[in-house]
C-alpha atoms as a PDB file:
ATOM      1  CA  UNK A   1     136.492 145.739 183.264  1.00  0.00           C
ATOM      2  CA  UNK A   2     133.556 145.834 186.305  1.00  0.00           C
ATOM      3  CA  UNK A   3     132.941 149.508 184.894  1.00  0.00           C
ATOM      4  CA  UNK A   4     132.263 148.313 181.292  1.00  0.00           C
ATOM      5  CA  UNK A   5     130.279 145.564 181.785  1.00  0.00           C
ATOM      6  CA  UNK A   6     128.326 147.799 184.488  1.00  0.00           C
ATOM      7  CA  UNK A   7     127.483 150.737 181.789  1.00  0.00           C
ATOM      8  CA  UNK A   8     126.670 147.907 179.301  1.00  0.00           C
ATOM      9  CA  UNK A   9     124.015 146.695 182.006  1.00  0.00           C
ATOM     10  CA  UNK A  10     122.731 149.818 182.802  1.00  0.00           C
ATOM     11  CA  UNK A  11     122.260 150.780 178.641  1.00  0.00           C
ATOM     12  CA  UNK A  12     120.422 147.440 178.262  1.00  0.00           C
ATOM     13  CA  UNK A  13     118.112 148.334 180.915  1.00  0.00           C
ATOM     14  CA  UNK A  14     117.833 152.026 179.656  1.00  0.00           C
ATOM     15  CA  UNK A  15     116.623 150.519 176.321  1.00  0.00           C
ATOM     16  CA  UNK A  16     114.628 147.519 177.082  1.00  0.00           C
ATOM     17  CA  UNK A  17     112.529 150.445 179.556  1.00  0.00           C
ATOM     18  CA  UNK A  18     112.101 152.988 176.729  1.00  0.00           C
ATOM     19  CA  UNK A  19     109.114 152.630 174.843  1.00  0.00           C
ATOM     20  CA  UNK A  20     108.997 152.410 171.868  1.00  0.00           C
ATOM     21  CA  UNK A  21     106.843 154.648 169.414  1.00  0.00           C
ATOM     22  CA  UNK A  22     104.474 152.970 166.799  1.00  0.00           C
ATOM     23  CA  UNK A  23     106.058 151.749 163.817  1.00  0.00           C
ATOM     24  CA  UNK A  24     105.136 153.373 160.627  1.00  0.00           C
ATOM     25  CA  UNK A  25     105.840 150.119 159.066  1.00  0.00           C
ATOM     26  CA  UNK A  26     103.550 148.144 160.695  1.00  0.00           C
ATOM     27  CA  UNK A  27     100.339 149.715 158.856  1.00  0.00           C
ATOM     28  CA  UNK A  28     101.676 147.996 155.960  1.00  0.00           C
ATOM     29  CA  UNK A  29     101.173 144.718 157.340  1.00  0.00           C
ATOM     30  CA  UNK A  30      97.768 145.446 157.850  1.00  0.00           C
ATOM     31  CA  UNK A  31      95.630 143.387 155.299  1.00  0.00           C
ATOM     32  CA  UNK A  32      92.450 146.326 156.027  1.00  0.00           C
ATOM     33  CA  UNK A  33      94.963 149.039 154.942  1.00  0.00           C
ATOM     34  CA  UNK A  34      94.833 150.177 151.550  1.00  0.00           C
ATOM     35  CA  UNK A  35      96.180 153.689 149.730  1.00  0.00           C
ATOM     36  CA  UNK A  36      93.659 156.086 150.936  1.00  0.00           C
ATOM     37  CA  UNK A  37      94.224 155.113 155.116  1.00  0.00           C
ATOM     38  CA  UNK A  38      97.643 154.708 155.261  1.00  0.00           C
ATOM     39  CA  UNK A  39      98.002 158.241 153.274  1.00  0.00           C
ATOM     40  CA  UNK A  40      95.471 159.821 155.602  1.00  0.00           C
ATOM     41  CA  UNK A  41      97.481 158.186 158.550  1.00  0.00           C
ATOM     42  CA  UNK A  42     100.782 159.632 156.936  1.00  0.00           C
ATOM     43  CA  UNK A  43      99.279 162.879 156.133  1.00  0.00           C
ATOM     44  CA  UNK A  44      98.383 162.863 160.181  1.00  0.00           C
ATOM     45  CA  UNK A  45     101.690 162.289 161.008  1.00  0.00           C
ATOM     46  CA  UNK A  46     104.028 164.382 159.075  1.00  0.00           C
ATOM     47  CA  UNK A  47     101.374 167.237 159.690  1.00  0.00           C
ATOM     48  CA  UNK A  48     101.601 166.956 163.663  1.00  0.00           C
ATOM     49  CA  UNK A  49     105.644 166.882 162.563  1.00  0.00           C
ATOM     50  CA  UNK A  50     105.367 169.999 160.795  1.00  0.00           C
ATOM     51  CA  UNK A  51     103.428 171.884 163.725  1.00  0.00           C
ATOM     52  CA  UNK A  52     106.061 170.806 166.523  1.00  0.00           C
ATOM     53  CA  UNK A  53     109.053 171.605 164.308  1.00  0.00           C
ATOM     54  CA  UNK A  54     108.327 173.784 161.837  1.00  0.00           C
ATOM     55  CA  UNK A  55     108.761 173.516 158.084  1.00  0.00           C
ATOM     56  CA  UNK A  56     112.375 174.112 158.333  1.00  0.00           C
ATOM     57  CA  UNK A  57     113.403 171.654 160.625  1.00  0.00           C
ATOM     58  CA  UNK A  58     111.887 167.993 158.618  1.00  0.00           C
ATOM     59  CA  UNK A  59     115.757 167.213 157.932  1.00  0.00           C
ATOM     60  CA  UNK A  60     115.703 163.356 158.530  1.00  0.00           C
ATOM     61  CA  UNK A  61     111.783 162.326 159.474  1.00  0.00           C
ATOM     62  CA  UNK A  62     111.388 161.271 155.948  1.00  0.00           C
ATOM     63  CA  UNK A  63     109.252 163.910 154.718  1.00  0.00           C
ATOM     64  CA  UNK A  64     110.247 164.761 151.473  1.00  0.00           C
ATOM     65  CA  UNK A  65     110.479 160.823 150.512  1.00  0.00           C
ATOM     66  CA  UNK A  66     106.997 160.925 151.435  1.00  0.00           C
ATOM     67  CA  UNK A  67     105.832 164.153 148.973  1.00  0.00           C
ATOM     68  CA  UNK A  68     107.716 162.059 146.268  1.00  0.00           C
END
């Protein structure tokens, strides 16, 4: 029982250290935002995607959502 509660500790710590990435979501919130930045921001992002893991590899970042 000292074991669990010790790993459960120690994953809570893990994750409340980890930092965590911007949030694509949050742009939306933005009341400056409109179409043409956030699809320049998006257009960033999936592009810097692309170069790190090829064009082969976007399974699951939400790429092909996006080109829809």
């Amino acid at each position: 029982m000292k074991t669990n509660n010790f790993f459960v500790l120690m994953a809570l710590i893990c994750l409340m250290l980890l930092k965590p990435e911007k949030n694509l979501a949050q742009d939306f919130n933005d009341s400056t935002a409109n179409y043409f930045t956030l699809t320049d921001f998006y257009d960033q992002f999936y592009d810097s995607l692309i170069q790190l893991r090829g064009t082969e590899n976007m399974q699951g970042t939400g790429y092909k959502d996006y080109l829809r």
